[in-house]
C-alpha atoms as a PDB file:
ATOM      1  CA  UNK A   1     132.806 -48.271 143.801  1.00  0.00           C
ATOM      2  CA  UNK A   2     129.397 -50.235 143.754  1.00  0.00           C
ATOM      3  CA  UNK A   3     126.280 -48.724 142.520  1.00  0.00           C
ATOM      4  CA  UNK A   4     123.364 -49.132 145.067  1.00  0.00           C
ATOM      5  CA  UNK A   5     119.727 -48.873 144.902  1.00  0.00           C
ATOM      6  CA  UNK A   6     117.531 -48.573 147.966  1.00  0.00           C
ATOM      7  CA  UNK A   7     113.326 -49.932 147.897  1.00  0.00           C
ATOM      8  CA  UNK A   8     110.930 -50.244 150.226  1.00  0.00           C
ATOM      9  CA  UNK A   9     110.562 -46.930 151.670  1.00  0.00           C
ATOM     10  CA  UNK A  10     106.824 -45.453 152.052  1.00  0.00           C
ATOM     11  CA  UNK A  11     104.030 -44.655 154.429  1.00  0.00           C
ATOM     12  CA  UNK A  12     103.136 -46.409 157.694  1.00  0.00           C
ATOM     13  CA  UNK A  13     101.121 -45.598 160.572  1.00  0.00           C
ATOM     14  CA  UNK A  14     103.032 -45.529 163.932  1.00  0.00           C
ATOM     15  CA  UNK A  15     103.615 -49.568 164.928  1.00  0.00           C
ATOM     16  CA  UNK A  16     103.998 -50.787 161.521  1.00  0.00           C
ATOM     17  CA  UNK A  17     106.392 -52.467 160.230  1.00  0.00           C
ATOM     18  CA  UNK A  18     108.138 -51.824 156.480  1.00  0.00           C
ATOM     19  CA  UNK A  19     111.338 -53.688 154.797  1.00  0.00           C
ATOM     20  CA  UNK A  20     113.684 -51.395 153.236  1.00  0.00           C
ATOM     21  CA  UNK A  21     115.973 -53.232 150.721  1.00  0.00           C
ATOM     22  CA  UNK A  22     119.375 -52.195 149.128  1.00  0.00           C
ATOM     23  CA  UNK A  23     120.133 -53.905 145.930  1.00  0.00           C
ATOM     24  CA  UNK A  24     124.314 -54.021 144.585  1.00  0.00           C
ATOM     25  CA  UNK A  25     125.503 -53.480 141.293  1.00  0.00           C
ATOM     26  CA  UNK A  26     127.816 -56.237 142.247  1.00  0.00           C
ATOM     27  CA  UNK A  27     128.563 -58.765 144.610  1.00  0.00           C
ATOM     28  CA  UNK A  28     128.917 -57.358 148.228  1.00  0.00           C
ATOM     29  CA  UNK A  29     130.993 -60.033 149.509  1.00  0.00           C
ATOM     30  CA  UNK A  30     133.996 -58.198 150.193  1.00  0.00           C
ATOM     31  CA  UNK A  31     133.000 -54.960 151.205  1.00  0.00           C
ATOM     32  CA  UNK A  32     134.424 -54.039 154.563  1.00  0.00           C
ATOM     33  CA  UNK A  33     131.088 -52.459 155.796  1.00  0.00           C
ATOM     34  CA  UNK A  34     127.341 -51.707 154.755  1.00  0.00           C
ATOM     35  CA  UNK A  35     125.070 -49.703 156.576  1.00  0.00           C
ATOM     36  CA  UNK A  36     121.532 -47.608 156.701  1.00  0.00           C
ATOM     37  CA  UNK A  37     121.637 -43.928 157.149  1.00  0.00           C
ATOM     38  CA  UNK A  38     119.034 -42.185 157.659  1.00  0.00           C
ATOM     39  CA  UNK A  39     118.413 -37.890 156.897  1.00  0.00           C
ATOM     40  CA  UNK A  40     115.567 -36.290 158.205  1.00  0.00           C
ATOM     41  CA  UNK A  41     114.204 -32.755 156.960  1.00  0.00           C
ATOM     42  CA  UNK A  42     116.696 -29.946 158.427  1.00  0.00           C
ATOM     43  CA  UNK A  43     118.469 -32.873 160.078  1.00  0.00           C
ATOM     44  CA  UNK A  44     121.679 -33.968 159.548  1.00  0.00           C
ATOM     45  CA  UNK A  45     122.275 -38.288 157.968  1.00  0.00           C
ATOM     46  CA  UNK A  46     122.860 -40.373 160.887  1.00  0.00           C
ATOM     47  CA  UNK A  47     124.041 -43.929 160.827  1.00  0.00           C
ATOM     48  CA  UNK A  48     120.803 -46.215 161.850  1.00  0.00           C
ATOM     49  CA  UNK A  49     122.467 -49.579 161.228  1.00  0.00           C
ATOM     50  CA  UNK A  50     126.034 -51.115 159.736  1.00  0.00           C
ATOM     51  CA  UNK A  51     126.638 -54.646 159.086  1.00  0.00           C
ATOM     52  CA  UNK A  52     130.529 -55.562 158.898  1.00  0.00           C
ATOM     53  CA  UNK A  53     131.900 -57.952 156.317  1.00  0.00           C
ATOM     54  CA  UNK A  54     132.356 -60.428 159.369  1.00  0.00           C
ATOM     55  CA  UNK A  55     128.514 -59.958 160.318  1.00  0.00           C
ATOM     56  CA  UNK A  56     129.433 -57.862 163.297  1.00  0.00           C
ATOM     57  CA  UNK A  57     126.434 -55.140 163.776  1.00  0.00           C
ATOM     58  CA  UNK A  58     125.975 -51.914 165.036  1.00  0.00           C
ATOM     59  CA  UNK A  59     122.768 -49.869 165.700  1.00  0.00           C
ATOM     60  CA  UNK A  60     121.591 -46.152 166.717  1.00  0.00           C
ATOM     61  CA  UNK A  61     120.135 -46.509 170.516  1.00  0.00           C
ATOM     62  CA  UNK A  62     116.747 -45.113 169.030  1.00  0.00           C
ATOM     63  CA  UNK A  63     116.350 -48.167 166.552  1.00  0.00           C
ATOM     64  CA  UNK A  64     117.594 -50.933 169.165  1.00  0.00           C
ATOM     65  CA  UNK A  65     115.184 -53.423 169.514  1.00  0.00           C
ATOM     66  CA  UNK A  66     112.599 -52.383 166.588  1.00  0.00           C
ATOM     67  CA  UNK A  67     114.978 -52.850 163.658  1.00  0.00           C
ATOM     68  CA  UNK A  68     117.228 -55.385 162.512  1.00  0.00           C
ATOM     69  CA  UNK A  69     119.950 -55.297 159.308  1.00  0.00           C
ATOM     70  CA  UNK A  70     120.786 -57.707 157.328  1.00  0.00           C
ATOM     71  CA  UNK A  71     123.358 -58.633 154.735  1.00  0.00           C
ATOM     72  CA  UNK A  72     122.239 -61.023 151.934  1.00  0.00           C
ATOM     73  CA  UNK A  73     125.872 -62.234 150.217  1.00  0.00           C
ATOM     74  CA  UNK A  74     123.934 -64.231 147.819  1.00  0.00           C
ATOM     75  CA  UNK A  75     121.675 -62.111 146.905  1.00  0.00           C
ATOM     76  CA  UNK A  76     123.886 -58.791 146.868  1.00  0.00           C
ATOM     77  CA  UNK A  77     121.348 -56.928 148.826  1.00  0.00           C
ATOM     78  CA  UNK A  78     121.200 -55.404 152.375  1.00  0.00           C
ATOM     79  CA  UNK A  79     117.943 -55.544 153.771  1.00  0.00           C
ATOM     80  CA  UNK A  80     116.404 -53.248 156.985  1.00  0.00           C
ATOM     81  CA  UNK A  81     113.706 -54.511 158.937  1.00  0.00           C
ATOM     82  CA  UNK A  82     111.633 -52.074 160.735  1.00  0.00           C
ATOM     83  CA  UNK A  83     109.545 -52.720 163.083  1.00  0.00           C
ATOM     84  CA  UNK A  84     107.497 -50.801 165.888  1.00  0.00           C
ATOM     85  CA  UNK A  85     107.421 -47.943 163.729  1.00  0.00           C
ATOM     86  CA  UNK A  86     107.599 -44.201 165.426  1.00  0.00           C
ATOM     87  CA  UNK A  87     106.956 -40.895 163.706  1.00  0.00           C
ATOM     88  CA  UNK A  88     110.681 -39.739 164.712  1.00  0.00           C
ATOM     89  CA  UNK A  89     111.439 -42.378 162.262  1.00  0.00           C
ATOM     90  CA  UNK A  90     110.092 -40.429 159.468  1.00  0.00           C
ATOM     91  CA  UNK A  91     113.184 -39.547 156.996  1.00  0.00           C
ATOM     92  CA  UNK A  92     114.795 -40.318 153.901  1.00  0.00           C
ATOM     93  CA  UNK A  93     116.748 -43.879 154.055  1.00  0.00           C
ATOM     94  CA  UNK A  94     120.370 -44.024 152.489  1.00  0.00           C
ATOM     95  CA  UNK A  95     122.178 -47.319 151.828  1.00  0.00           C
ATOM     96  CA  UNK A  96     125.646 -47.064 152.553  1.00  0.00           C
ATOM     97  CA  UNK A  97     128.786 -48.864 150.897  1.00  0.00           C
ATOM     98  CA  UNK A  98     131.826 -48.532 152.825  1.00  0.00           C
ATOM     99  CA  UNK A  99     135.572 -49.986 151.598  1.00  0.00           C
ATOM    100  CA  UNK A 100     138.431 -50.795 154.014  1.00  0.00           C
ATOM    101  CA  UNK A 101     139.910 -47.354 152.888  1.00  0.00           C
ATOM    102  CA  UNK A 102     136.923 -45.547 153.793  1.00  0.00           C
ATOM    103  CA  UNK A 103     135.161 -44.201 150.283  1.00  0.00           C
ATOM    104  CA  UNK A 104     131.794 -44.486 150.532  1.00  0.00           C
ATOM    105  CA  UNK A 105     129.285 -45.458 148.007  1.00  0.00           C
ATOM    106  CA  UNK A 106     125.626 -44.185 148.486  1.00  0.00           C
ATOM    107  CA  UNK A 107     122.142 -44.668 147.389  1.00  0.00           C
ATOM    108  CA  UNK A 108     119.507 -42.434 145.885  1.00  0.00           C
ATOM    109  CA  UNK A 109     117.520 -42.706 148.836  1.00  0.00           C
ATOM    110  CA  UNK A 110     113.818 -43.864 149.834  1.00  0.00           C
ATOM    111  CA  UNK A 111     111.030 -41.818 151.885  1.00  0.00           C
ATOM    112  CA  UNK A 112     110.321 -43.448 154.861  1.00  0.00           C
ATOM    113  CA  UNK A 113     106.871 -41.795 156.332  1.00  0.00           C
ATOM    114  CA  UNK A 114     105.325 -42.579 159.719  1.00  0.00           C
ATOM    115  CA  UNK A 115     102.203 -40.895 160.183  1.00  0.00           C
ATOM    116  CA  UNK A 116      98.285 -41.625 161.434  1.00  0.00           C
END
């Protein structure tokens, strides 16, 4: 198990850009996969984005091309770049701590508002 904390999160109007950061209680080296997930109200979490230990990336078709993960090592933090924001992106934003036997570690979770 790793703790994680998620930052960042907050109000934008629709184009902007905000940095979502997850911050490990320890290092994240060797875990098998770390992700964003994202929950909107009455919606179920989706995945948005998953970085693999190997660097290998996946992302939801409605985020390709506006936002972009990344896995710090060094710094034991997984960052989410979002750019082009849309309202539809409005939700709460989970980090995600997968091992290679599938328990899952998760966040607190940050507001992530889009609005004029």
């Amino acid at each position: 198990q790793v703790q994680l904390e998620e930052s960042g999160g907050g109000l934008a109007q629709p184009g902007g850009s905000l940095r979502l950061s997850c911050a490990a209680s320890r290092n994240i080296f060797t875990i098998y996969i770390m992700g964003w997930y994202r929950q909107a109200q009455g919606e179920q979490r989706e995945l948005v984005a998953a970085v693999s230990m190997g660097g290998d990336t996946d992302y939801s078709d409605s985020v390709k091309g506006r936002f972009t993960i990344s896995r710090e090592s060094t710094k034991n933090s997984l960052d989410l770049q979002m750019n082009n924001l849309k309202p539809e992106d409005t939700a709460v934003y989970y980090c995600n701590a997968k091992n290679s036997l599938g328990d899952n570690s998760w966040g607190q979770g940050t507001q992530v508002t889009v609005s004029s």
